[in-house]
Protein backbone atom coordinates (compact mmCIF):
# COMPACT_ATOMS: atom_id res chain seq x y z
CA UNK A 1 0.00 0.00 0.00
CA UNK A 2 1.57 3.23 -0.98
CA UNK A 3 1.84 5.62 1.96
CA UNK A 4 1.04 9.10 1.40
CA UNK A 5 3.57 11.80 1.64
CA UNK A 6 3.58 15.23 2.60
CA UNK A 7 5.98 18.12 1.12
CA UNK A 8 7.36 20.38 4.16
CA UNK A 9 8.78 23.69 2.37
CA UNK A 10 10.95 25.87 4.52
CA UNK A 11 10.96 29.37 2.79
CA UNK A 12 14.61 31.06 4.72
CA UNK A 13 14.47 35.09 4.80
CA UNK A 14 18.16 35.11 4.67
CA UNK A 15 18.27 33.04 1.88
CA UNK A 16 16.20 33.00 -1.34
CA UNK A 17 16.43 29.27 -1.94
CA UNK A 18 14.20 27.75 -0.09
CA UNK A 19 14.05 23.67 1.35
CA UNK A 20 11.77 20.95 1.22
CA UNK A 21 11.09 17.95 3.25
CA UNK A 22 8.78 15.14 2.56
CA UNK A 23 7.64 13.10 5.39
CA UNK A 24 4.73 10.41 5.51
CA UNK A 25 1.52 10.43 7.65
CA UNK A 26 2.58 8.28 9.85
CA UNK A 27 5.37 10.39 11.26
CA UNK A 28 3.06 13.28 11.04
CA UNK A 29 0.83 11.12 13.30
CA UNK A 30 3.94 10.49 15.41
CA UNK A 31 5.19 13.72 15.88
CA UNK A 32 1.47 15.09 16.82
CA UNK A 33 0.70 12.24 19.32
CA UNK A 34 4.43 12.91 21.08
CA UNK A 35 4.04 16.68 21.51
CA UNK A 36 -0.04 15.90 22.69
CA UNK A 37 1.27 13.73 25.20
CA UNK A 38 4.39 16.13 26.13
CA UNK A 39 1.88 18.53 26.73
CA UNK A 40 -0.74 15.99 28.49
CA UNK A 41 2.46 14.68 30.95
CA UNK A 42 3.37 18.32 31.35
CA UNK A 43 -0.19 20.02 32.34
CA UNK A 44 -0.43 16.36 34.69
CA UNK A 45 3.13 17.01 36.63
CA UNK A 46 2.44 20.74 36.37
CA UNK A 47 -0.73 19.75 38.44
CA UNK A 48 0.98 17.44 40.47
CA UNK A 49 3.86 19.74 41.48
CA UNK A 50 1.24 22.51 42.68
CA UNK A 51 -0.31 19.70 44.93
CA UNK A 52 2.64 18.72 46.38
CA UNK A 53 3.86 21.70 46.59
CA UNK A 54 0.28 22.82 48.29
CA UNK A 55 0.53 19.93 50.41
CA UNK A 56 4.19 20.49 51.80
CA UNK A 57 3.08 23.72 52.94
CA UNK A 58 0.28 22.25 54.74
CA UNK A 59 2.02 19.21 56.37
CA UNK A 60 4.59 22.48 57.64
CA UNK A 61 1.81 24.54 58.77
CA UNK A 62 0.23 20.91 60.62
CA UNK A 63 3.54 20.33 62.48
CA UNK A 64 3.75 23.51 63.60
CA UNK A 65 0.80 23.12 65.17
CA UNK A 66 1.57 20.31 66.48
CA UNK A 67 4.53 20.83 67.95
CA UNK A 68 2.70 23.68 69.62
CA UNK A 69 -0.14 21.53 70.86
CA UNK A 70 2.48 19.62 72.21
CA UNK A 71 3.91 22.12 74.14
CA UNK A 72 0.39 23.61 75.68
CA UNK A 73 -0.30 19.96 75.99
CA UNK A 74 3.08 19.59 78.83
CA UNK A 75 2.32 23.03 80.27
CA UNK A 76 -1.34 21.59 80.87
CA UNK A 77 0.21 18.46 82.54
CA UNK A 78 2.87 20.16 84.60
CA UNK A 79 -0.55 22.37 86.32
CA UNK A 80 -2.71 19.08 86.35
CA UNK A 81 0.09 17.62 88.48
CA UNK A 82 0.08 20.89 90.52
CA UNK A 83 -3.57 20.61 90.74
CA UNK A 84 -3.71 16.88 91.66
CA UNK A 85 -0.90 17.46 95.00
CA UNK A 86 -3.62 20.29 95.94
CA UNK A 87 -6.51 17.91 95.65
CA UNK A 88 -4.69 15.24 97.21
CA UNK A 89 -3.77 17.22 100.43
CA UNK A 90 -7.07 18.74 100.92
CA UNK A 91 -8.50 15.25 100.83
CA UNK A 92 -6.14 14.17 103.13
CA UNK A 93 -7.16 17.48 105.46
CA UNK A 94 -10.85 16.50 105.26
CA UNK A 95 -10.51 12.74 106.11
CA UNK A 96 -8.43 13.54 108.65
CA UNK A 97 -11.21 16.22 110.26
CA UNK A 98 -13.89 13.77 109.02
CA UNK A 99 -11.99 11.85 112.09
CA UNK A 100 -11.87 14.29 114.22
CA UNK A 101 -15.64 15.09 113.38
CA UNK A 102 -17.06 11.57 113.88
CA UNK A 103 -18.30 10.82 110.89
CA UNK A 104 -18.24 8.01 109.19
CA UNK A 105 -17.72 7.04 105.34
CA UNK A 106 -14.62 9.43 105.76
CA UNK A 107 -13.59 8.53 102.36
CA UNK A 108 -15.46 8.91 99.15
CA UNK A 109 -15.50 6.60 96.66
CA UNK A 110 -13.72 7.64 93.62
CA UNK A 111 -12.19 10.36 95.13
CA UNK A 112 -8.29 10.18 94.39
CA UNK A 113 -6.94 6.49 94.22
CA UNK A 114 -3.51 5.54 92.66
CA UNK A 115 -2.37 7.41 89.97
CA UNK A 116 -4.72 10.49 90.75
CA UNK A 117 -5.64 13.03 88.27
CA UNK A 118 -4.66 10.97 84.45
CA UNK A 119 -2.18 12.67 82.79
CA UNK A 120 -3.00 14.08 78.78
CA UNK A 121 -1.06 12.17 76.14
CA UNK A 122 1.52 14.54 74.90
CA UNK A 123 0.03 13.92 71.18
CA UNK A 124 -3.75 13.96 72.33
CA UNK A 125 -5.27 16.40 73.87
CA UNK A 126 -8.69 15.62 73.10
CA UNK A 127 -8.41 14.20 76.83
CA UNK A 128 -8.61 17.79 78.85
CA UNK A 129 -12.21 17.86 78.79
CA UNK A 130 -12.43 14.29 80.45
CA UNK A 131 -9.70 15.10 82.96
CA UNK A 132 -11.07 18.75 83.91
CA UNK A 133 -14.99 16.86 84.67
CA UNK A 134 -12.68 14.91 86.83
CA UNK A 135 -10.87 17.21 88.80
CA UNK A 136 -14.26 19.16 88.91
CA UNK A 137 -16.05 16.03 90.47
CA UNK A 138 -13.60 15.34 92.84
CA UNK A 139 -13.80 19.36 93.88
CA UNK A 140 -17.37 18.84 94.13
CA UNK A 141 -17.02 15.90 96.18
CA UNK A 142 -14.42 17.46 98.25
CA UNK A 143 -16.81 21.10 99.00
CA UNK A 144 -19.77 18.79 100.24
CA UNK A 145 -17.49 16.62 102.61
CA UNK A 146 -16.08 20.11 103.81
CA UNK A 147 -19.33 21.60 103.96
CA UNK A 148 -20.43 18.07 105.96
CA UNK A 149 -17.23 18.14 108.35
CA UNK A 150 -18.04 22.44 109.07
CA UNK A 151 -21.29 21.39 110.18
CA UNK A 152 -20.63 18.74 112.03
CA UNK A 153 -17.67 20.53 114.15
CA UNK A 154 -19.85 23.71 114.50
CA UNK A 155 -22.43 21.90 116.01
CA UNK A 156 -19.56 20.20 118.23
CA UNK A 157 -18.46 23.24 119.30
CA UNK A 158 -21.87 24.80 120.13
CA UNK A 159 -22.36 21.58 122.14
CA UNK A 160 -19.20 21.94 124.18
CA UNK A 161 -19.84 25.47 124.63
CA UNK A 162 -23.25 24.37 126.05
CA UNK A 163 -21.27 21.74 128.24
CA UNK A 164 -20.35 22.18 132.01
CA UNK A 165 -16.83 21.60 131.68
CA UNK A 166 -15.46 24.09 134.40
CA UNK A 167 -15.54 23.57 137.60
CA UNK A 168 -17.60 25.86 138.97
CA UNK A 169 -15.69 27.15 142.27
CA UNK A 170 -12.19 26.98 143.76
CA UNK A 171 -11.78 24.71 146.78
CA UNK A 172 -11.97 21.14 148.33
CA UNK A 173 -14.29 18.21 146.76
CA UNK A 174 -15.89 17.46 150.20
CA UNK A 175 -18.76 15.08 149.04
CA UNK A 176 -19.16 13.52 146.08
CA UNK A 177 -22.36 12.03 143.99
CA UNK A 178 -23.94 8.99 145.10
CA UNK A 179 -24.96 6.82 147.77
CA UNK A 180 -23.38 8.70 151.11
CA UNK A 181 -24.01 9.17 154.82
CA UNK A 182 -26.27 12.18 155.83
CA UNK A 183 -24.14 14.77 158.00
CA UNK A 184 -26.98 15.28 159.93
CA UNK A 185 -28.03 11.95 160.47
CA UNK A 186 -26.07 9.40 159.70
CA UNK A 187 -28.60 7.99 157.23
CA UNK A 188 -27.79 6.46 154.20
CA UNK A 189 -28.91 8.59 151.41
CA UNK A 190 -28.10 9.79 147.99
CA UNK A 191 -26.46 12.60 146.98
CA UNK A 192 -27.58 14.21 143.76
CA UNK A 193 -24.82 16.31 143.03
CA UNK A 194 -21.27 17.29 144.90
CA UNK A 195 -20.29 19.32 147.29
CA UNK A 196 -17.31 21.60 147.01
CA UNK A 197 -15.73 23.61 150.26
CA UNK A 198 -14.77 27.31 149.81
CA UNK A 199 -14.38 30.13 152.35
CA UNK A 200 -17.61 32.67 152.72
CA UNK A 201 -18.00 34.72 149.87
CA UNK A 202 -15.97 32.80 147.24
CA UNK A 203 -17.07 33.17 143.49
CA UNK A 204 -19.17 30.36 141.88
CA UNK A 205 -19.11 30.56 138.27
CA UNK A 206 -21.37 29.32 135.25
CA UNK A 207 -19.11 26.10 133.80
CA UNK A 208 -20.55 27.15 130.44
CA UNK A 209 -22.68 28.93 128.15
CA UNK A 210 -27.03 29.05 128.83
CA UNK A 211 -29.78 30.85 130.24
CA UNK A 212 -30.60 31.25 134.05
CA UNK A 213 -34.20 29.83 134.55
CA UNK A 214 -34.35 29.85 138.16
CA UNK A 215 -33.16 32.12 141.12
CA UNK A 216 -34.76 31.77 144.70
CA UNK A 217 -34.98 29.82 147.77
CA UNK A 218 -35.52 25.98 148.01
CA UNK A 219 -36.03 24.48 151.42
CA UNK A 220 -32.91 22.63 152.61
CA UNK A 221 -30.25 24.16 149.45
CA UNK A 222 -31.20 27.65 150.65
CA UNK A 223 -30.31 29.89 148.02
CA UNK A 224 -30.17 28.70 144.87
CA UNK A 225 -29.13 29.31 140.89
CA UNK A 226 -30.31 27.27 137.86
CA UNK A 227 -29.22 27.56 134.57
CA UNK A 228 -30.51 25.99 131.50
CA UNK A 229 -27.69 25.34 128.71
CA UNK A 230 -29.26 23.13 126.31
CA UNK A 231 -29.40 19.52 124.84
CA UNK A 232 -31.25 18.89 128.03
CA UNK A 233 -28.55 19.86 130.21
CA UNK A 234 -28.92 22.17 133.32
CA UNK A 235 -26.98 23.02 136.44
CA UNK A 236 -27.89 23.81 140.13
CA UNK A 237 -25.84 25.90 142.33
CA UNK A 238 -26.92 26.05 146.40
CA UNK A 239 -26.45 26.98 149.68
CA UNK A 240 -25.53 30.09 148.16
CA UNK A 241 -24.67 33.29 150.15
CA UNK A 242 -25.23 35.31 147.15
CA UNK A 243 -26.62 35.34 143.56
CA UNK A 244 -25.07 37.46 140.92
CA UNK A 245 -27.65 36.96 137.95
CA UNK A 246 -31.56 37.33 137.39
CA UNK A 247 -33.93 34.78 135.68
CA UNK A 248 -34.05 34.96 131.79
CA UNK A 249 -30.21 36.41 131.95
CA UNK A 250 -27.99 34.51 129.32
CA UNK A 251 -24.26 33.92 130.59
CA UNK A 252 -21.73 32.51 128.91
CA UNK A 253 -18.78 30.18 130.59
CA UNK A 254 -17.21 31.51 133.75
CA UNK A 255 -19.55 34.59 134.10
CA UNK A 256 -20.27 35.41 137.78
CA UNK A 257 -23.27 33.47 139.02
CA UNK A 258 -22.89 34.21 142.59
CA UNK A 259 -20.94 33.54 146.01
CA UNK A 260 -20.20 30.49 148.56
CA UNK A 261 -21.89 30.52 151.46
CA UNK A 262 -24.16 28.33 154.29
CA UNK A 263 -27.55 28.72 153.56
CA UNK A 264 -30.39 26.36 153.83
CA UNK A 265 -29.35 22.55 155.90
CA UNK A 266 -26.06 23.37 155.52
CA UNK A 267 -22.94 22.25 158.15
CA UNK A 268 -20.26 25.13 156.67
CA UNK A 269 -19.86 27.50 153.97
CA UNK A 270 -19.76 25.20 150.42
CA UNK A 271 -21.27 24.86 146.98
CA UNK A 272 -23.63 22.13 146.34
CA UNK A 273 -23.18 21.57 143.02
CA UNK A 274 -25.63 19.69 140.77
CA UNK A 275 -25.52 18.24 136.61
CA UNK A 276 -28.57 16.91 135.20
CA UNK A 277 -29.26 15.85 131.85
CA UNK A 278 -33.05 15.47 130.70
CA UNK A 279 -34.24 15.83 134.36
CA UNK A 280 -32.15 13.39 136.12
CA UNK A 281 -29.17 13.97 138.37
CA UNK A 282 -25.36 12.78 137.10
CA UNK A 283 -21.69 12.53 137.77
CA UNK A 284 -20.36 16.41 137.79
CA UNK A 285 -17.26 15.17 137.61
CA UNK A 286 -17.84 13.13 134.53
CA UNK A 287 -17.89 16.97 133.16
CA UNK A 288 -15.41 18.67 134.83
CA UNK A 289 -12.08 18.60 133.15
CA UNK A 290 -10.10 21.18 135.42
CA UNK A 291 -10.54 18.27 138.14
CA UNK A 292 -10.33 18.82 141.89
C-alpha cells in the first residue's frame, strides 16, 4: 500500500532558496501524538507539582501546630500535676477532720486512688475535657465533705460550749455524787450532786454557756441558781450566800453566778453543786475537766 507523503517547504528570509522535506503520515501522526502527550504529561506534573507543593506547605503549617499543641499539651500536665498534689492534700485534710468530726464514710469513693488526676497524652489532647470533669467532680465531692465536716464541728463546738466543763468554784471536793451518809443523820442517802468547800464569799461561776431559769430559795439548798444550757442539760448551784444573775439572763462560761456561802441545811460555807441531763441527776465530775 503506498503511503502518502507530505511536502514540508521551509521558505529562509536570509536566503532566497528555499528547502523541502517530505515526510509520511505516519510520522506526522507520530510527531502530533508525542508533543499531545508532552503537553498531556506536562499540564499532569504541572498539576501534580502545585499539589505537592500545596501539600508540603500544609504538612509544615500541621507540624507547627503540632509541635505547639504539644507544648500547651506539657504546660497543661505540669498544672494538672500541681492541681492533683492540691486535691490530694485537701483530701487528706478532710478525712483527717472527718476523724476528728465523727463521721463516718470518711472517704469517698472515687475520690483520688492511685495514679490520681490521668495525665494528657503529649500527642492527644482531646483528653482535657475528660480530665477537667474529673478534677471538677472530685472538687465537688471534696466542698460537700467540707461543707459536711463544718457542720458537724460547728455543732460540736456549740455543744461543748453548752457543756459544764469548768468547775464551777475553787476549793476542796468534800462530798461527792452517790450513795453517802447524811451529816446530819447518819442515814444512808443519795447525793444528787457534789459538794465543794470554799471560804464565805468565794465566786461560783457558770461552767458554760445558757440561760438562768431559776433564782430563789428551796427548802434545805437555801439559796439557789439554775441555769438551762441546752441539749437537756442544766446546772444547780446552792447553799448560796449570794446570787449574781436574774432569771431569763444569758451567761456565757465563767460569768459570775454568785458567792459560797451556808444557807439552807447546811454544816459550813460550800457549793452544792448539781448536773442533770433530761431531768435526772449525774456525775459532775464526769464533766469537769479542770478536776479537783
Amino acid at each position: 500500500m503506498t503511503r502518502k507523503q507530505h511536502t514540508i517547504i521551509v521558505v529562509p528570509h536570509a536566503r532566497a532558496r528555499f528547502r523541502q522535506f517530505q515526510v509520511t503520515s505516519r510520522l506526522l501522526w507520530s510527531v502530533a501524538t508525542a508533543v499531545s502527550l508532552s503537553l498531556v504529561l506536562g499540564v499532569v506534573f504541572g498539576v501534580l507539582w502545585i499539589q505537592s507543593v500545596r501539600k508540603n506547605r500544609e504538612v509544615s503549617t500541621l507540624a507547627a501546630e503540632n509541635q505547639d499543641l504539644r507544648g500547651r499539651t506539657k504546660t497543661l500536665n505540669a498544672k494538672l500535676e500541681s492541681l492533683e498534689k492540691l486535691l490530694a492534700d485537701f483530701e487528706e485534710r478532710t478525712r483527717r477532720l472527718s476523724v476528728v468530726a465523727g463521721l463516718s464514710g470518711v472517704h469517698d469513693p472515687g475520690t483520688g486512688g492511685v495514679g490520681g488526676l490521668t495525665a494528657l497524652p503529649a500527642d492527644n489532647a482531646s483528653h482535657t475535657e475528660a480530665v477537667l470533669e474529673e478534677t471538677s467532680r472530685r472538687g465537688l465531692l471534696l466542698s460537700g465533705r467540707l461543707g459536711q465536716v463544718e457542720e458537724k464541728l460547728s455543732f460540736q463546738a456549740d455543744q461543748l460550749a453548752l457543756t459544764p466543763t469548768l468547775a464551777p468554784a475553787v476549793g476542796v471536793l468534800t462530798a461527792g455524787f452517790g450513795l453517802r451518809s447524811d451529816p446530819f443523820t447518819g442515814a444512808q442517802e443519795f447525793h444528787t450532786g457534789i459538794d465543794i468547800s470554799s471560804p464565805t464569799g468565794g465566786r461560783i461561776v457558770s461552767p458554760a454557756s445558757g440561760t438562768v431559769v431559776r433564782v430563789g430559795w428551796q427548802n434545805g439548798f437555801g439559796r439557789v441558781v439554775e441555769i438551762a444550757h441546752g441539749f437537756g442539760i442544766r446546772t444547780l448551784y446552792a447553799h448560796l450566800e449570794a446570787t449574781r444573775v436574774a432569771e431569763g439572763q444569758r451567761v456565757r462560761r465563767g460569768d459570775l453566778v454568785g458567792s459560797v456561802g451556808s444557807t439552807g441545811r447546811s454544816t459550813g460555807p460550800h457549793l452544792h453543786y448539781e448536773v442533770q441531763v433530761g431531768g435526772r441527776p449525774v456525775n459532775p465530775l464526769d464533766y469537769v475537766l479542770n478536776a479537783f
